[in-house]
PDB file of N, CA and C in Angstrom:
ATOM      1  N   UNK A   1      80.839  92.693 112.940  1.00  0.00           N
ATOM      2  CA  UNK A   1      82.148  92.844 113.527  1.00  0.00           C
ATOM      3  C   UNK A   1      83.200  92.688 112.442  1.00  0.00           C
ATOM      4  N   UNK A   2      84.071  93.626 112.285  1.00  0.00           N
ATOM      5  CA  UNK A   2      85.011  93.270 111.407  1.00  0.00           C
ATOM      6  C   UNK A   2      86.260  92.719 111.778  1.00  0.00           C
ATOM      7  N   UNK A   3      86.995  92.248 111.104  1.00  0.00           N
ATOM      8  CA  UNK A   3      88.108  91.553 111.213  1.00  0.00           C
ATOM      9  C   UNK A   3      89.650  91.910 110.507  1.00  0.00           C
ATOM     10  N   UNK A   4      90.804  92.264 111.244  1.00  0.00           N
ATOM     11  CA  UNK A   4      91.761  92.926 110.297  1.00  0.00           C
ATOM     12  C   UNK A   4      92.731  92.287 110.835  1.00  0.00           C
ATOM     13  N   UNK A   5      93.188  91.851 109.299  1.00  0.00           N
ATOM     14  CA  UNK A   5      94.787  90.670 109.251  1.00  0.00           C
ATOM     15  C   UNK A   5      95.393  91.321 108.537  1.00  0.00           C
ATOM     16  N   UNK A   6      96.962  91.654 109.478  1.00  0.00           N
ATOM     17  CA  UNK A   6      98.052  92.081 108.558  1.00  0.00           C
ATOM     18  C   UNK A   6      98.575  91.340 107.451  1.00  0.00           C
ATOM     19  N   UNK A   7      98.771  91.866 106.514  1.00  0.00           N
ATOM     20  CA  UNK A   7      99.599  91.383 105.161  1.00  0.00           C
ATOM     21  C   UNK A   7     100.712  90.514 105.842  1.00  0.00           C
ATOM     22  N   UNK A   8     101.652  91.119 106.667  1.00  0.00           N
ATOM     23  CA  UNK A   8     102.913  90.220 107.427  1.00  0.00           C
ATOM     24  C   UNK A   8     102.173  88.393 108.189  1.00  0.00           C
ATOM     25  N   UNK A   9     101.160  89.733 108.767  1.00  0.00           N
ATOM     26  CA  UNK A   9     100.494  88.272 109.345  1.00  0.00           C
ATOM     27  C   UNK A   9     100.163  86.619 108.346  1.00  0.00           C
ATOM     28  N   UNK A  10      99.305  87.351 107.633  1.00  0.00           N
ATOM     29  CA  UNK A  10      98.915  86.355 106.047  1.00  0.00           C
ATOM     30  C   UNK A  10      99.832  85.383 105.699  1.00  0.00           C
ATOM     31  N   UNK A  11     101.353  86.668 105.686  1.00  0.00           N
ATOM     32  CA  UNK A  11     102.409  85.645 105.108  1.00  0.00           C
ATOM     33  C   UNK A  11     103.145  84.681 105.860  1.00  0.00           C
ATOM     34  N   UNK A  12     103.222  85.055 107.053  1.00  0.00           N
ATOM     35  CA  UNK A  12     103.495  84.188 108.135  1.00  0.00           C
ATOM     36  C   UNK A  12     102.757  83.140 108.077  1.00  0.00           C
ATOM     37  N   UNK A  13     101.300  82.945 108.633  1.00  0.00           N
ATOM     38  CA  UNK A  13     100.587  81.836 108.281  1.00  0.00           C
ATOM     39  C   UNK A  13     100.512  80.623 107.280  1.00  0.00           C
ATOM     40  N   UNK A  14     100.571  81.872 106.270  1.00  0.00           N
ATOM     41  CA  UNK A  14     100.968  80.642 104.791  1.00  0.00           C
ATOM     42  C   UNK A  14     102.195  80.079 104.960  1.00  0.00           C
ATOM     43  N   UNK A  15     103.567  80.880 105.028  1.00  0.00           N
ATOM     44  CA  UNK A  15     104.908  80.393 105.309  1.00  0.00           C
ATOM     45  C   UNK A  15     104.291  78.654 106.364  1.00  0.00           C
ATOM     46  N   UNK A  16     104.212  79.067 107.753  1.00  0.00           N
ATOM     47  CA  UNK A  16     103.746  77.969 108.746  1.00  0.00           C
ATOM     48  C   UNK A  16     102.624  76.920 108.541  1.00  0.00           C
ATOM     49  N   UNK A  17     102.066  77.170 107.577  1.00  0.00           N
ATOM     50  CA  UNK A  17     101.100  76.048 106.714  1.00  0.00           C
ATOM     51  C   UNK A  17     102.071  75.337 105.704  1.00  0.00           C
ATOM     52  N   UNK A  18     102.744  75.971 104.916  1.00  0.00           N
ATOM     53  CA  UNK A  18     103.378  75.093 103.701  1.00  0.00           C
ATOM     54  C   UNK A  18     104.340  74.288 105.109  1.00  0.00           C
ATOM     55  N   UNK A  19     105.162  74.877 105.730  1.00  0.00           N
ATOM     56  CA  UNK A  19     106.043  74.160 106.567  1.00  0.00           C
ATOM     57  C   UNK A  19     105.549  72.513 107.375  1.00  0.00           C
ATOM     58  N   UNK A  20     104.532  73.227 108.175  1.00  0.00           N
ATOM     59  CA  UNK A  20     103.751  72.034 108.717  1.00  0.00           C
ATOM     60  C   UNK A  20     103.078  70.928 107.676  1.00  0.00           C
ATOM     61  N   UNK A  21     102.821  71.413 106.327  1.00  0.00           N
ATOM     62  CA  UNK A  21     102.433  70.763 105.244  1.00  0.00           C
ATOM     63  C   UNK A  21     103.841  69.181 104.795  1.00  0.00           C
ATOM     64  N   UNK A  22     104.991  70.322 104.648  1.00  0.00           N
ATOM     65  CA  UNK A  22     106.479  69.507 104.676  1.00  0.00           C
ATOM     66  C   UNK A  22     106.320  68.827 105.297  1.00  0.00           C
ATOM     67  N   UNK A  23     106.499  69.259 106.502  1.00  0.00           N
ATOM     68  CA  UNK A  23     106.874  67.832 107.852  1.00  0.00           C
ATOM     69  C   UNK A  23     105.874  66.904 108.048  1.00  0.00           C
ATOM     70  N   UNK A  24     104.746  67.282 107.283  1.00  0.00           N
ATOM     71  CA  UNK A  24     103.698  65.801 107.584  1.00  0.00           C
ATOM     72  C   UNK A  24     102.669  66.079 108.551  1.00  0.00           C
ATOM     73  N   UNK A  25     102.672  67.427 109.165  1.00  0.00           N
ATOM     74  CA  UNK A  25     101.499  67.309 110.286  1.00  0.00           C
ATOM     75  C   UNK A  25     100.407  67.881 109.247  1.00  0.00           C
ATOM     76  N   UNK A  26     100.141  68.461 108.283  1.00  0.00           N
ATOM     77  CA  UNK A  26      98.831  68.585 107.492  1.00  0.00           C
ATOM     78  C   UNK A  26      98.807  67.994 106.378  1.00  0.00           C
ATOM     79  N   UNK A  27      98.083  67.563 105.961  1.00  0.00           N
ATOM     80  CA  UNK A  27      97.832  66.248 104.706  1.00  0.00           C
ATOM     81  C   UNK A  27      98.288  67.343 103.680  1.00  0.00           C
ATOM     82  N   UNK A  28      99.039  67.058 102.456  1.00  0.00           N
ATOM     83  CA  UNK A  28      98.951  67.571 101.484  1.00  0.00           C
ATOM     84  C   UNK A  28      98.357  68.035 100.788  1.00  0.00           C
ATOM     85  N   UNK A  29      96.847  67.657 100.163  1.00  0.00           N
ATOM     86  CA  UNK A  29      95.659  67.897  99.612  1.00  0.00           C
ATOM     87  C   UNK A  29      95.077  69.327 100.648  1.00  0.00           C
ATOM     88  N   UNK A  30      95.328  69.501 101.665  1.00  0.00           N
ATOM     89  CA  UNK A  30      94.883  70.691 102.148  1.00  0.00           C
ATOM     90  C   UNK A  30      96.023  71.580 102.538  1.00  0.00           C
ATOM     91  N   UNK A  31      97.155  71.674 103.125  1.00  0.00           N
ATOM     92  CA  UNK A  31      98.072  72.345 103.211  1.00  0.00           C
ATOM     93  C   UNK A  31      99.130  73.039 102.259  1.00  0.00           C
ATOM     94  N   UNK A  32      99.168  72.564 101.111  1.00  0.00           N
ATOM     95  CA  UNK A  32      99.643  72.893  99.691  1.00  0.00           C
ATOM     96  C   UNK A  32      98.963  74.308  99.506  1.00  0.00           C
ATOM     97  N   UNK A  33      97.671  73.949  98.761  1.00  0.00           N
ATOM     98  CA  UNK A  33      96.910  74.919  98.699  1.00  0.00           C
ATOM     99  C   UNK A  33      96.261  76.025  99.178  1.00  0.00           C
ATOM    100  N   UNK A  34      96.211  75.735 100.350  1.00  0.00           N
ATOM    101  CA  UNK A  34      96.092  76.555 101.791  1.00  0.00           C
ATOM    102  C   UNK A  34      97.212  77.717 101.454  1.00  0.00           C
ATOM    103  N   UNK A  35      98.238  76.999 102.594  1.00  0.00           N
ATOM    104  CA  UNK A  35      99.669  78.064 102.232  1.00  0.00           C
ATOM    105  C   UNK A  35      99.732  78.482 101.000  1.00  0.00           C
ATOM    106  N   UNK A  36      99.625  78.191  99.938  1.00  0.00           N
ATOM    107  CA  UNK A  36     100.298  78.588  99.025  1.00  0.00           C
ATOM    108  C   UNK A  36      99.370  79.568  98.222  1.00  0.00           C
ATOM    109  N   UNK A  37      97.902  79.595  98.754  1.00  0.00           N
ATOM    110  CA  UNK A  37      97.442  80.626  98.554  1.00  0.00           C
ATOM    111  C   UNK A  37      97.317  81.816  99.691  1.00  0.00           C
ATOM    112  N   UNK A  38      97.218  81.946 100.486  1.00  0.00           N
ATOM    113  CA  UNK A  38      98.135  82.733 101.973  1.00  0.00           C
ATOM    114  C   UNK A  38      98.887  83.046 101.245  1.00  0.00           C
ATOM    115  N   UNK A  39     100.204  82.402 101.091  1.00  0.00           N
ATOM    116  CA  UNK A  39     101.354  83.295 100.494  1.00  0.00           C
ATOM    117  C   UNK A  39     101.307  84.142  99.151  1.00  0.00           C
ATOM    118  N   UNK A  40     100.569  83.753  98.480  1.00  0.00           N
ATOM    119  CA  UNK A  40     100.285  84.361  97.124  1.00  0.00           C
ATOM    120  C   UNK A  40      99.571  85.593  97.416  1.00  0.00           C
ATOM    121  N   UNK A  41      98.839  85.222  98.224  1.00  0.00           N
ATOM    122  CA  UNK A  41      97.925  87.028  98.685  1.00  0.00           C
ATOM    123  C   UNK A  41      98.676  88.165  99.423  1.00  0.00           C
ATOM    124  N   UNK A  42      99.983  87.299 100.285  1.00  0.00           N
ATOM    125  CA  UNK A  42     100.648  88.440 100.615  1.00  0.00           C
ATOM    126  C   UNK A  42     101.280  89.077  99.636  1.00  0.00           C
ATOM    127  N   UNK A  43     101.719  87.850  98.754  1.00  0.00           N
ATOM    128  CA  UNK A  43     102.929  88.550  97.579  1.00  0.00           C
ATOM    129  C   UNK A  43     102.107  89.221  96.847  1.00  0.00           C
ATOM    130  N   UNK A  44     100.791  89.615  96.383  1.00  0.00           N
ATOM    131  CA  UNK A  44      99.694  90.512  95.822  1.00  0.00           C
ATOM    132  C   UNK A  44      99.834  92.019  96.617  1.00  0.00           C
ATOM    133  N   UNK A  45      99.057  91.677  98.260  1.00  0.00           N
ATOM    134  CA  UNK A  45      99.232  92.971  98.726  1.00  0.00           C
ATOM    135  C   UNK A  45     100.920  93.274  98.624  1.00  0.00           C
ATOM    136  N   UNK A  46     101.814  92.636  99.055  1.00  0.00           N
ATOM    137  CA  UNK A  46     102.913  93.276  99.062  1.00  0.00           C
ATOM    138  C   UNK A  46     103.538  94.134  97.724  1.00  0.00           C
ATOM    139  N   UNK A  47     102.978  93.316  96.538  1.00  0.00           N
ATOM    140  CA  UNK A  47     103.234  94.443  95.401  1.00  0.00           C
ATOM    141  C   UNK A  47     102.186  95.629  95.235  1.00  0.00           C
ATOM    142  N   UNK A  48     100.897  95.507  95.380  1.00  0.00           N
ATOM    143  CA  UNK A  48     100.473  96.655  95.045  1.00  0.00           C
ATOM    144  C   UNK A  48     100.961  97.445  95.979  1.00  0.00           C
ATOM    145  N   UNK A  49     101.170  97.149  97.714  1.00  0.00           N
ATOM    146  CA  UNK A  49     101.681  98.463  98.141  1.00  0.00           C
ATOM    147  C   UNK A  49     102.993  99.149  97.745  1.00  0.00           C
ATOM    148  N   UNK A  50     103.805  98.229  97.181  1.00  0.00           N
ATOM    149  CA  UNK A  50     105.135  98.938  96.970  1.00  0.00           C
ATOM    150  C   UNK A  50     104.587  99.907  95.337  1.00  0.00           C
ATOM    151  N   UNK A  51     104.160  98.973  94.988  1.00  0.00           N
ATOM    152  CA  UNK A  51     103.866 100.050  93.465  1.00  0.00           C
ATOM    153  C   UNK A  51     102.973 101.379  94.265  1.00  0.00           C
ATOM    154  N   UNK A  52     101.628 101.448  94.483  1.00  0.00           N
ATOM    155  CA  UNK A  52     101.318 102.552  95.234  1.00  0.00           C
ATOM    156  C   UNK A  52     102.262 103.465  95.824  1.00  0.00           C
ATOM    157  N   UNK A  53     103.328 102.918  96.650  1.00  0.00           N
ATOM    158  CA  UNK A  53     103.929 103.374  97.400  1.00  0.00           C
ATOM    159  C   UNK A  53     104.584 104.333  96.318  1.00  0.00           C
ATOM    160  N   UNK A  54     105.446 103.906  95.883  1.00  0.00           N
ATOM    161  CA  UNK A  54     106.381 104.242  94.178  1.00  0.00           C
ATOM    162  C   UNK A  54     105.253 105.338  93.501  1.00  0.00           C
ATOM    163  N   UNK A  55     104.248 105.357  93.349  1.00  0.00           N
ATOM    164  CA  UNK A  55     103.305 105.971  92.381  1.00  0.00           C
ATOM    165  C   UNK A  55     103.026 107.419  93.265  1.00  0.00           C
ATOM    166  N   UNK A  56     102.750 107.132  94.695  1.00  0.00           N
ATOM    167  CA  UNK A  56     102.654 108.692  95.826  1.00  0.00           C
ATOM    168  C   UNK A  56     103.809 109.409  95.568  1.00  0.00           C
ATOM    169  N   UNK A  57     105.033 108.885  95.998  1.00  0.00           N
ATOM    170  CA  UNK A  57     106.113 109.528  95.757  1.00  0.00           C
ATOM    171  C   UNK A  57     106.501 110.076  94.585  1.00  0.00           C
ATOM    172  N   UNK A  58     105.874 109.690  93.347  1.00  0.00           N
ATOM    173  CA  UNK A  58     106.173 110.639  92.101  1.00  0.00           C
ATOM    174  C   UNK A  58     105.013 111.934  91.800  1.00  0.00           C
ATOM    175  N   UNK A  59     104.754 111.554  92.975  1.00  0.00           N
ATOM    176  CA  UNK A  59     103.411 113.542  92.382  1.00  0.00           C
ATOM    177  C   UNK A  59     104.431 114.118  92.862  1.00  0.00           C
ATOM    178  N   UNK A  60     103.968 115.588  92.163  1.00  0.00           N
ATOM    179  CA  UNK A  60     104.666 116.295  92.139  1.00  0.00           C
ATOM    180  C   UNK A  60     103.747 116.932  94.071  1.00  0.00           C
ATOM    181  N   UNK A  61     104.416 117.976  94.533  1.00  0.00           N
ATOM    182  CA  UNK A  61     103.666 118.497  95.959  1.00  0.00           C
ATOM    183  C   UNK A  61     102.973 119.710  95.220  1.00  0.00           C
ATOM    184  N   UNK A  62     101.377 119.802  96.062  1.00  0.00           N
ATOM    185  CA  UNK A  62     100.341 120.387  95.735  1.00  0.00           C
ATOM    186  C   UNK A  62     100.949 121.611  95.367  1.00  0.00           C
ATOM    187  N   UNK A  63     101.786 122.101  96.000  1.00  0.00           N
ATOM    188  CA  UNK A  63     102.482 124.095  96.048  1.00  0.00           C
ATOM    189  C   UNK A  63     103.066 124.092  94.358  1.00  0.00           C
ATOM    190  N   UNK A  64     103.706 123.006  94.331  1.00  0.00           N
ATOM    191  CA  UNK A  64     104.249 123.209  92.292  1.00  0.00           C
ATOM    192  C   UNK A  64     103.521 122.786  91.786  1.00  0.00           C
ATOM    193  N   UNK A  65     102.441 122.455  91.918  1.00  0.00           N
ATOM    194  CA  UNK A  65     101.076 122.005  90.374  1.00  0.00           C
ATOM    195  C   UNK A  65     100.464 123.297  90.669  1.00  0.00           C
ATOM    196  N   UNK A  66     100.577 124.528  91.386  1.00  0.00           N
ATOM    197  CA  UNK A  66      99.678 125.826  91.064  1.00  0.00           C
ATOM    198  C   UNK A  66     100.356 127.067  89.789  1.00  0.00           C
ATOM    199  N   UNK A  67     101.689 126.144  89.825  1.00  0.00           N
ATOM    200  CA  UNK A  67     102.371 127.189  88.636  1.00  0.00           C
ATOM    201  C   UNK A  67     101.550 127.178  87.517  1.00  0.00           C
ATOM    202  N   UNK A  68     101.799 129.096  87.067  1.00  0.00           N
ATOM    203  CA  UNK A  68     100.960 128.813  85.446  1.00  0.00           C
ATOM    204  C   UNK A  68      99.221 128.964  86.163  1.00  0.00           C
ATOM    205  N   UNK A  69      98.604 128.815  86.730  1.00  0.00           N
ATOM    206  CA  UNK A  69      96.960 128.661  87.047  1.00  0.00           C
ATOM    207  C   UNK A  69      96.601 129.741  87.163  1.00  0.00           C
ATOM    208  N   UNK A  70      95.800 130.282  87.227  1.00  0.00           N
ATOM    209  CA  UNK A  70      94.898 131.839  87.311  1.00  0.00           C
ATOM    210  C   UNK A  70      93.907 131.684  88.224  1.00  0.00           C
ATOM    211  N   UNK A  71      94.022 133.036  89.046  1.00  0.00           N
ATOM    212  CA  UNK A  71      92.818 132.834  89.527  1.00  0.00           C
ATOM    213  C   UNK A  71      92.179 134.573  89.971  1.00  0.00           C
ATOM    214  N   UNK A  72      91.288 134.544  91.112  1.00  0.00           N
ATOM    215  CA  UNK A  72      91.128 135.737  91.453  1.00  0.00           C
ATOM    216  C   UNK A  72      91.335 136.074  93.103  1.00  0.00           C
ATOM    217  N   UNK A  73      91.645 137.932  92.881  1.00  0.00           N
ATOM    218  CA  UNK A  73      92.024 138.443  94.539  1.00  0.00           C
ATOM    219  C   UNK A  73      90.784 138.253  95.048  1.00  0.00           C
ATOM    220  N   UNK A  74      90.795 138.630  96.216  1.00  0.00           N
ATOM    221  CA  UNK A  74      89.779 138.386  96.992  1.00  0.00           C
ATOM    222  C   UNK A  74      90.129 139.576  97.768  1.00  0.00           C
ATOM    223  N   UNK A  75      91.026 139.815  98.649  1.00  0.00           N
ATOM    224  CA  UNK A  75      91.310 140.434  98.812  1.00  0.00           C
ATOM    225  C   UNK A  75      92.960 140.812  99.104  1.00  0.00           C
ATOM    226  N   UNK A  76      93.611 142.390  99.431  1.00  0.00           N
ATOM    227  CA  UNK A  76      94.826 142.506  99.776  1.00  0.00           C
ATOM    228  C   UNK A  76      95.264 143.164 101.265  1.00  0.00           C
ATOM    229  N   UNK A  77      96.627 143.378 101.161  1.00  0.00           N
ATOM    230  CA  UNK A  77      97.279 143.945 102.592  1.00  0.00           C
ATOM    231  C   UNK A  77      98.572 143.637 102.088  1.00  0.00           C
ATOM    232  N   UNK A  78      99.396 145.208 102.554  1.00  0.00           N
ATOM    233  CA  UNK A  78     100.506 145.152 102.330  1.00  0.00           C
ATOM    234  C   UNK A  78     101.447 143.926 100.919  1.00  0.00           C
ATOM    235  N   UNK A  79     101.194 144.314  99.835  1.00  0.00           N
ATOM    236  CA  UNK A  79     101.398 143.666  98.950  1.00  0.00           C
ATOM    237  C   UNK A  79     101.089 141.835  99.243  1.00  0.00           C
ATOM    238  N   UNK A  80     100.838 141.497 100.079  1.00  0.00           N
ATOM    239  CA  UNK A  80      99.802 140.050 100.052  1.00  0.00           C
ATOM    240  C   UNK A  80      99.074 140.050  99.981  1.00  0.00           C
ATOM    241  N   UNK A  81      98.362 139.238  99.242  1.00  0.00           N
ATOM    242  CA  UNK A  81      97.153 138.671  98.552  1.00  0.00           C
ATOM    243  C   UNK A  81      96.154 137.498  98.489  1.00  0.00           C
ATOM    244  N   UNK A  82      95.073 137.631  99.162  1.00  0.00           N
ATOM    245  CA  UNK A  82      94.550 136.477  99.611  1.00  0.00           C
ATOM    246  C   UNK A  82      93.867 135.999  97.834  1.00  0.00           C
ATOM    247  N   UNK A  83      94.032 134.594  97.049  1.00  0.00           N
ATOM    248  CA  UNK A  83      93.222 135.028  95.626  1.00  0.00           C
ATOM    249  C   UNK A  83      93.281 132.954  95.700  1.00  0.00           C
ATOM    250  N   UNK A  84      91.741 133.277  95.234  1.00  0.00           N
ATOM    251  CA  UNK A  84      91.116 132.212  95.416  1.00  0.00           C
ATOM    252  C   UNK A  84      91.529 131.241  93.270  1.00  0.00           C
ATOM    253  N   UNK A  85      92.100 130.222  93.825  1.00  0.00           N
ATOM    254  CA  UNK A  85      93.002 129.343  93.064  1.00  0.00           C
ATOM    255  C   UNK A  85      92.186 128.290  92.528  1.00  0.00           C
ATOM    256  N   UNK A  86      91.653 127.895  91.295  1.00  0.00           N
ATOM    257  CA  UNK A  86      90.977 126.610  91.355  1.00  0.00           C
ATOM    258  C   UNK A  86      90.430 125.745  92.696  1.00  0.00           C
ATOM    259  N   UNK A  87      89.800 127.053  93.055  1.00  0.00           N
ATOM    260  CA  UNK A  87      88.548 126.831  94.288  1.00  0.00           C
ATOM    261  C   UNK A  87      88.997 126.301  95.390  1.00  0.00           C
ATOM    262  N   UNK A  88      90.730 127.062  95.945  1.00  0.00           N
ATOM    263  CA  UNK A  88      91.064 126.904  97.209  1.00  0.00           C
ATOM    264  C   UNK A  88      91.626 128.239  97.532  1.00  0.00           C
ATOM    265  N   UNK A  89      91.893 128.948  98.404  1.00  0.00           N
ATOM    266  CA  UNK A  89      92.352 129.988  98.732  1.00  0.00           C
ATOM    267  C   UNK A  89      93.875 130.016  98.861  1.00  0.00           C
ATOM    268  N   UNK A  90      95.079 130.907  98.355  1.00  0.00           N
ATOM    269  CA  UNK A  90      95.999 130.810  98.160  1.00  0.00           C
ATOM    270  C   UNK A  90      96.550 132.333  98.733  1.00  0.00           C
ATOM    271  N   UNK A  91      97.184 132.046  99.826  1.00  0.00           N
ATOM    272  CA  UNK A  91      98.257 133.845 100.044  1.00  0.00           C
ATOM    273  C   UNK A  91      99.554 133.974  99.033  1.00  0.00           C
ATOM    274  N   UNK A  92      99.274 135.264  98.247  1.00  0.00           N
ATOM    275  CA  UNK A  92     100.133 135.027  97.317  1.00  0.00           C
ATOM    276  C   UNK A  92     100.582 136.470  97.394  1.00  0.00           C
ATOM    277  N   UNK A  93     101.964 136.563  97.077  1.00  0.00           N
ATOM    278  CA  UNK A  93     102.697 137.677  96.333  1.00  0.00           C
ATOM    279  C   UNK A  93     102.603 138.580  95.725  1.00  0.00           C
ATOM    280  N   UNK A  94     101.947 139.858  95.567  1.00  0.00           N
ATOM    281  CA  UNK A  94     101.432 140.301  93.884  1.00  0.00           C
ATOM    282  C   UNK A  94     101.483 141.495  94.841  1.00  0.00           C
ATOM    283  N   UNK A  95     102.605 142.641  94.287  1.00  0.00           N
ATOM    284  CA  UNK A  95     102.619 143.905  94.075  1.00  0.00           C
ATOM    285  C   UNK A  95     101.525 144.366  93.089  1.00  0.00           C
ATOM    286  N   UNK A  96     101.321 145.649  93.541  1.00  0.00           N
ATOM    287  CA  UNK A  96      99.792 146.208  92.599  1.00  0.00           C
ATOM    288  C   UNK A  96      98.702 145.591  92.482  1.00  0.00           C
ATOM    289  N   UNK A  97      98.243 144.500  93.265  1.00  0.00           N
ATOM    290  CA  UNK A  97      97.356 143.883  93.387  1.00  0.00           C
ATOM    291  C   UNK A  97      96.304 144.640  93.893  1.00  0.00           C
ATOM    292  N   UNK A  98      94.690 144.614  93.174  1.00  0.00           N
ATOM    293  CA  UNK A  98      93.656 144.549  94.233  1.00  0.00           C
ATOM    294  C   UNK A  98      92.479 143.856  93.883  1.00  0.00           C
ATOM    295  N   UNK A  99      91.361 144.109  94.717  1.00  0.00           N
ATOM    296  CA  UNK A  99      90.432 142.825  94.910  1.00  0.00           C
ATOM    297  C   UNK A  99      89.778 142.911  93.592  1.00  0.00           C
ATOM    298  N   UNK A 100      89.589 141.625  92.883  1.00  0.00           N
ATOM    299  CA  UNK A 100      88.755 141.801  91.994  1.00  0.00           C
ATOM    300  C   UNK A 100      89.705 141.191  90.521  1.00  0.00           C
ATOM    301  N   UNK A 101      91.264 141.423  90.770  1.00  0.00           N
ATOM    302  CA  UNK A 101      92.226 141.282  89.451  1.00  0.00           C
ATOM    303  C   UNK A 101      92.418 139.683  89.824  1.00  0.00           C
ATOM    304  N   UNK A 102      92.279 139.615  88.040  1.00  0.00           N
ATOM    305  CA  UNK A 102      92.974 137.966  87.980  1.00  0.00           C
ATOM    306  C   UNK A 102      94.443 138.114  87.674  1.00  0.00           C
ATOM    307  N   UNK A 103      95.256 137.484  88.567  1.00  0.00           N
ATOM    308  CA  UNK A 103      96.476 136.913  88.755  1.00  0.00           C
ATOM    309  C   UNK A 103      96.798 135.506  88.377  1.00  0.00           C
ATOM    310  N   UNK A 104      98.310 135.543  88.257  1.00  0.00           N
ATOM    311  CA  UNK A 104      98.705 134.238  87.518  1.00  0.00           C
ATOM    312  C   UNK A 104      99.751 133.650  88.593  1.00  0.00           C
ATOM    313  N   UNK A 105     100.202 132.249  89.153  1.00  0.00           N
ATOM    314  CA  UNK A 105     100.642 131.998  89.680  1.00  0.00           C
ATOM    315  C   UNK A 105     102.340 132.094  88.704  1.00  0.00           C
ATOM    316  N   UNK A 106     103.738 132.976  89.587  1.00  0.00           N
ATOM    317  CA  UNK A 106     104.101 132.721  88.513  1.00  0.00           C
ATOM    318  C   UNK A 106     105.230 131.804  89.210  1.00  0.00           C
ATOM    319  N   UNK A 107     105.826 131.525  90.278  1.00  0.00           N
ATOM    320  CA  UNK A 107     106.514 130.841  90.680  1.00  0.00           C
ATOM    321  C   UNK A 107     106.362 130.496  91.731  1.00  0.00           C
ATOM    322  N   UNK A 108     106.541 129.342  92.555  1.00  0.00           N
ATOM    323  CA  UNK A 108     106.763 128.898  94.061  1.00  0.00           C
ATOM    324  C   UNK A 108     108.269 128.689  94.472  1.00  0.00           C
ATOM    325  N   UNK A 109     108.458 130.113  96.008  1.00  0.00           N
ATOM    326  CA  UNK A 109     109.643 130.098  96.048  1.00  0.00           C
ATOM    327  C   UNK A 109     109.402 129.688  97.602  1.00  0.00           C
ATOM    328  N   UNK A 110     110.715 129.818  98.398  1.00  0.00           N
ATOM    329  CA  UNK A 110     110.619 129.834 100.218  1.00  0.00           C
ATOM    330  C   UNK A 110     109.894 130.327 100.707  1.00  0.00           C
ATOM    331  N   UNK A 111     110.075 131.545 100.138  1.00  0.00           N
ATOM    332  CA  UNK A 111     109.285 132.267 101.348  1.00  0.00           C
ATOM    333  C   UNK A 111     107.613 132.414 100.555  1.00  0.00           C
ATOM    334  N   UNK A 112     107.161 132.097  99.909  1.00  0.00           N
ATOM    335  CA  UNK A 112     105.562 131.583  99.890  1.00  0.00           C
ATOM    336  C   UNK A 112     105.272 131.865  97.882  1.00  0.00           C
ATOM    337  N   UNK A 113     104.281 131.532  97.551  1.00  0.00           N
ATOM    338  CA  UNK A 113     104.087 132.096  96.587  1.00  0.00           C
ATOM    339  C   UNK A 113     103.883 133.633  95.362  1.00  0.00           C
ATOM    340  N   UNK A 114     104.698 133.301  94.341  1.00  0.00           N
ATOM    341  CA  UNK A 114     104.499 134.774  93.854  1.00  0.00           C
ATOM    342  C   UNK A 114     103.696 134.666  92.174  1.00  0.00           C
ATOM    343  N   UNK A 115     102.816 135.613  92.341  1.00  0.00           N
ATOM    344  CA  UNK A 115     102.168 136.335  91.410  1.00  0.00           C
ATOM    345  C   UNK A 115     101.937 137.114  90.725  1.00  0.00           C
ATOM    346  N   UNK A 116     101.448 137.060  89.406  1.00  0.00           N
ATOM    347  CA  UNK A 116     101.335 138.924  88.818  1.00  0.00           C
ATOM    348  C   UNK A 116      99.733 138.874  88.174  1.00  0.00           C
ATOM    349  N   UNK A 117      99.947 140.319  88.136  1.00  0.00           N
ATOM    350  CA  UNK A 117      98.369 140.512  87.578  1.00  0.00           C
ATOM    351  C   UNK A 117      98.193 140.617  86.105  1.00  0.00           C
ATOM    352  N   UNK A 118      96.752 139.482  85.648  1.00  0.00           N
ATOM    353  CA  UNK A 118      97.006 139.159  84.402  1.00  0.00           C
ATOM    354  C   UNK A 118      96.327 140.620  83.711  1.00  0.00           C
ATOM    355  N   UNK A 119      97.010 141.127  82.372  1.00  0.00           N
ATOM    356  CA  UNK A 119      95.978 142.244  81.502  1.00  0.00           C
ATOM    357  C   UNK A 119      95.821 143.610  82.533  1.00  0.00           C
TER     358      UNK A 119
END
């Protein structure tokens, strides 16, 4: 059976251990240490999530890391282009396109990605 304690929770506890520790209802020798490691584990999780947090928000979004990449058509229709991208499938842009040409991603705009054909 598993067991799941919120980080808030943790810190609460520890907070209400050092407190009750103060006022005398838990001996010192156990309530010190208690709380004050409770609280130390929240202040742990609470930084790695904010750093994590901080670290997601600086990627760049999957659609602008395909600029610049090559890949191949697969197939076309009406100047769209289905062309398989560092082994995900991508609808892309590319006048004169057909199945079989390697294309280059050359920009990501609104209205979807555009391409040209490399050579």
């Amino acid at each position: 059976m598993d067991v799941v304690i919120s980080a808030s929770t943790l810190g609460l506890l520890g907070g209400l251990v050092v407190l009750l520790t103060f006022l005398g209802r838990i001996p010192p020798w156990l309530g010190y240490p208690l709380g004050g490691g409770l609280l130390s584990f929240y202040v742990l999780i609470l930084v790695v999530g904010l750093k994590a947090s901080r670290d997601f928000k600086k990627r760049p979004p999957p659609s602008a890391s395909i600029v610049g990449k090559r890949g191949v058509v697969v197939e076309v229709e009406d100047g769209w282009a289905l062309a398989k991208i560092e082994g995900a499938y991508w609808r892309v842009y590319c006048s004169g396109c057909a199945p079989g040409d390697v294309v280059e991603v050359v920009r990501v705009g609104d209205v979807g990605v555009e391409a040209r054909r490399v050579g």
